[in-house]
N, C-alpha and C. Protein backbone atom coordinates (compact mmCIF):
# COMPACT_ATOMS: atom_id res chain seq x y z
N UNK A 1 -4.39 -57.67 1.78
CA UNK A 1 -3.98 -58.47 0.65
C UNK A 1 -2.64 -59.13 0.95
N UNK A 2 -2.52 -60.33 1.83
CA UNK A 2 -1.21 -61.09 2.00
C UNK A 2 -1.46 -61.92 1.59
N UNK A 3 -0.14 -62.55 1.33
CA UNK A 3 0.41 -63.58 0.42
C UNK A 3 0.32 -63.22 -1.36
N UNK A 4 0.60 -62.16 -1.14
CA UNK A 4 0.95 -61.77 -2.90
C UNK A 4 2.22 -61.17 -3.14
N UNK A 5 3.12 -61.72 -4.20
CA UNK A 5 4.57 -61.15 -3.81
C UNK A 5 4.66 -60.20 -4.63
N UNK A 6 3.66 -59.53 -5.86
CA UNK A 6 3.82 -58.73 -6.60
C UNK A 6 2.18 -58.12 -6.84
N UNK A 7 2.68 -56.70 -7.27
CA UNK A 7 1.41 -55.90 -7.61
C UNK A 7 1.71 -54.68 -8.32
N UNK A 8 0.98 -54.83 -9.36
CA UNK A 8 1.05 -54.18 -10.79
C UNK A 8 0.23 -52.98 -10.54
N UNK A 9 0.50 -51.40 -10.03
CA UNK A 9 -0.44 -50.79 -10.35
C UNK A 9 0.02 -49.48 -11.47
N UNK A 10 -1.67 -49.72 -11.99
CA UNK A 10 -1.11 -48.90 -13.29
C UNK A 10 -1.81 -47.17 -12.71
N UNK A 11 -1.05 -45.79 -13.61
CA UNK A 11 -1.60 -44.89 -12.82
C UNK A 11 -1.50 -44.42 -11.00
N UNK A 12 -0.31 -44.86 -10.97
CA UNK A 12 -0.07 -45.27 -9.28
C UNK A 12 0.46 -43.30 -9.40
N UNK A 13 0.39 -42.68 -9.58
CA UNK A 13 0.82 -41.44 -9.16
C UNK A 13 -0.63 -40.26 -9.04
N UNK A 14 -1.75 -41.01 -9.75
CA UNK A 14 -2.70 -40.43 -9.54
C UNK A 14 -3.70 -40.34 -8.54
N UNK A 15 -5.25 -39.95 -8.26
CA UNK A 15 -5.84 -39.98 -7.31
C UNK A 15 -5.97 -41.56 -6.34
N UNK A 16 -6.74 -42.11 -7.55
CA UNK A 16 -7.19 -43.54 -6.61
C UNK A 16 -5.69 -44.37 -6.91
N UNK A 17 -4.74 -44.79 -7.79
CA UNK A 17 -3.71 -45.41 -7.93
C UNK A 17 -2.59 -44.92 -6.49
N UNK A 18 -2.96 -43.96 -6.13
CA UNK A 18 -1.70 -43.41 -5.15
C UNK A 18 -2.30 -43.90 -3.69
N UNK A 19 -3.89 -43.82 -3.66
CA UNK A 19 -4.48 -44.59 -2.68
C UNK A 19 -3.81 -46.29 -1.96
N UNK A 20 -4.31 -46.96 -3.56
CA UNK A 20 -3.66 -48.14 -3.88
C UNK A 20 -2.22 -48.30 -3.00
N UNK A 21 -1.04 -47.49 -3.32
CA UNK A 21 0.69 -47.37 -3.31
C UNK A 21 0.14 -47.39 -2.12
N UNK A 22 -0.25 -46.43 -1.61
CA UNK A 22 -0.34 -46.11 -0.18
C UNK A 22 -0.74 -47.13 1.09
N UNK A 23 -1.77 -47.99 0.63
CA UNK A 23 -2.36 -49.25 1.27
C UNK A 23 -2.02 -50.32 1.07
N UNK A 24 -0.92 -50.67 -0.04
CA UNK A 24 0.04 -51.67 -0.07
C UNK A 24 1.04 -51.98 -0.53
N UNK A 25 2.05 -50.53 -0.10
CA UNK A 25 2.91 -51.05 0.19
C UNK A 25 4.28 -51.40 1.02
N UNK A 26 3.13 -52.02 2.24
CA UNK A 26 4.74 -52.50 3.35
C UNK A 26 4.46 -53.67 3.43
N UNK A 27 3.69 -54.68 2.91
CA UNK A 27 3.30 -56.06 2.48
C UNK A 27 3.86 -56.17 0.99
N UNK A 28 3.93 -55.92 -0.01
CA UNK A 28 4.21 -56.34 -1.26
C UNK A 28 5.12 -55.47 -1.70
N UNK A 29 5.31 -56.55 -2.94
CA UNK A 29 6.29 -55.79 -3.93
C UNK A 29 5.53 -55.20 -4.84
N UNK A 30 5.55 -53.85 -5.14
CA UNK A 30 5.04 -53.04 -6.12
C UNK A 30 5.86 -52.52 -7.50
N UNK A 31 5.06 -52.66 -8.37
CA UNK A 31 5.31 -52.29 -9.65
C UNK A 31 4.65 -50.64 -9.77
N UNK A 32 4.92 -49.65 -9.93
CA UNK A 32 4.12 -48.90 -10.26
C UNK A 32 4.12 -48.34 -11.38
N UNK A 33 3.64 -48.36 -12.37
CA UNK A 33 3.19 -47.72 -13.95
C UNK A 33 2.81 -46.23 -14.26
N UNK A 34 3.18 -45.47 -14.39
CA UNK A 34 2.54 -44.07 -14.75
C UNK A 34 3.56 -43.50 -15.57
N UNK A 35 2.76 -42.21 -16.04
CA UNK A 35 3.35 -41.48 -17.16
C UNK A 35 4.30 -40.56 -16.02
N UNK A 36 5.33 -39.99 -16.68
CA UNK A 36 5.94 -40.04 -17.97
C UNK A 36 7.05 -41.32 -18.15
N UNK A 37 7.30 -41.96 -17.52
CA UNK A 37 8.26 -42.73 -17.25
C UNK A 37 7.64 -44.00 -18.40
N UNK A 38 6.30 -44.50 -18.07
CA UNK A 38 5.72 -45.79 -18.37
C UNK A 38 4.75 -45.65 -19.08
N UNK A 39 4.33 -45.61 -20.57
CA UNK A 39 3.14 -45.45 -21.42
C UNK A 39 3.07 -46.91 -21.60
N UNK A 40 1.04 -46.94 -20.73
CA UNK A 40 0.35 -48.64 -21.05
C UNK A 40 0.50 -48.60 -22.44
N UNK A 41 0.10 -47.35 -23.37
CA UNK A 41 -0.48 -47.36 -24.34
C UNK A 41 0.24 -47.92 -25.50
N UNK A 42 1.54 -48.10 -25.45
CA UNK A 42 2.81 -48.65 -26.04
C UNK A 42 2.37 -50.51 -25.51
N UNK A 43 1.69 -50.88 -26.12
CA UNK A 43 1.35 -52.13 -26.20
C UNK A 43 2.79 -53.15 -26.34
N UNK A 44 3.69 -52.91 -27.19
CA UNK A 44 4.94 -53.82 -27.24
C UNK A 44 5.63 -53.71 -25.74
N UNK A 45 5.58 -52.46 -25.15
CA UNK A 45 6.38 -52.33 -23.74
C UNK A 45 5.47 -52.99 -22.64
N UNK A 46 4.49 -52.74 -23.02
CA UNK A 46 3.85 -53.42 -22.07
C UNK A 46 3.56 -55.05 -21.40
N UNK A 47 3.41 -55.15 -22.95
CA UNK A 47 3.65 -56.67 -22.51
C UNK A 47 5.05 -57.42 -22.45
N UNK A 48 5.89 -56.71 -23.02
CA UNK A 48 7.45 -57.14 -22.49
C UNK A 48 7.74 -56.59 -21.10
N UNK A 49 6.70 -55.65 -20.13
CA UNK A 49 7.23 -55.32 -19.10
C UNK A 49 6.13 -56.72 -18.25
N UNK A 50 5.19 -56.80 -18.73
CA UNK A 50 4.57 -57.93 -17.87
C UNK A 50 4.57 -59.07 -18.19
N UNK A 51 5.45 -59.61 -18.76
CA UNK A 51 6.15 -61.05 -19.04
C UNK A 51 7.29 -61.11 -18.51
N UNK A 52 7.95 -59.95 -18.31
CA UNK A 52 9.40 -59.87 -17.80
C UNK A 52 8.46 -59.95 -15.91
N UNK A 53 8.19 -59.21 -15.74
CA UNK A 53 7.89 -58.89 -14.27
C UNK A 53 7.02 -60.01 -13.69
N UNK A 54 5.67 -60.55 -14.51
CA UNK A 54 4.92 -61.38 -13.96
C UNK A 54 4.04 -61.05 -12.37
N UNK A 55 3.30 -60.21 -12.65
CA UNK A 55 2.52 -59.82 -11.22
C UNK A 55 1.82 -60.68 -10.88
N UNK A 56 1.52 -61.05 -9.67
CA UNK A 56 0.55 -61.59 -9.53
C UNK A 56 -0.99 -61.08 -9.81
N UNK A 57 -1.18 -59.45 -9.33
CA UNK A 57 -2.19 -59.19 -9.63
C UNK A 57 -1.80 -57.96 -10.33
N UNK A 58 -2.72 -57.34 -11.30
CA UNK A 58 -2.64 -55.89 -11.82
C UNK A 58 -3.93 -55.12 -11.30
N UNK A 59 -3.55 -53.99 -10.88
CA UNK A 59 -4.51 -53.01 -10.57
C UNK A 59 -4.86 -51.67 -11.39
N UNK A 60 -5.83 -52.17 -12.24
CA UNK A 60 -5.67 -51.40 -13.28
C UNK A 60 -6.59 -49.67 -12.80
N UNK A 61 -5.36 -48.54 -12.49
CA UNK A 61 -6.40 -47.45 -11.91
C UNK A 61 -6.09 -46.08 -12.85
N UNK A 62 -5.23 -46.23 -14.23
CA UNK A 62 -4.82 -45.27 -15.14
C UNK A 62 -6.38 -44.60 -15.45
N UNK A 63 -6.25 -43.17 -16.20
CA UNK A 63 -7.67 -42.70 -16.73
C UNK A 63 -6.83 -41.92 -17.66
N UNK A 64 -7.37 -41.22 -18.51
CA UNK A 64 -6.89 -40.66 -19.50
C UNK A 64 -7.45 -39.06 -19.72
C-alpha cells in the first residue's frame, strides 16, 4: 500500500488490527484507535478526531 500518507486503524491493539500496525507501518503514517485511550463509540470524538486528522484510508478492524 504506497503512496498513502495516512492510515486510520481502528482496534490496532487487537488480533487482526495489530496484524494491520505490523504490515504498515514503515511506509505510512498511522493513526491507531483502540480502547482505553480511544472510544469509536463516542461519535462526537470521533468525528472531531477524523476531520482533524483526515486519513486517507480507515481500516476498520475494532470488534466488541
Amino acid at each position: 500500500m504506497k503512496g498513502y500518507s495516512s492510515i486510520c486503524i481502528t482496534g490496532s491493539k487487537g488480533m487482526l488490527g495489530s496484524q494491520f500496525v505490523r504490515m504498515l507501518y514503515t511506509n505510512n503514517r498511522l493513526l491507531q484507535i483502540d480502547l482505553p485511550d480511544y472510544d469509536i463509540t463516542n461519535r462526537v470524538w470521533l468525528y472531531g478526531f477524523l476531520l482533524d486528522k483526515k486519513p486517507d484510508i480507515i481500516i476498520h478492524c475494532a470488534a466488541y
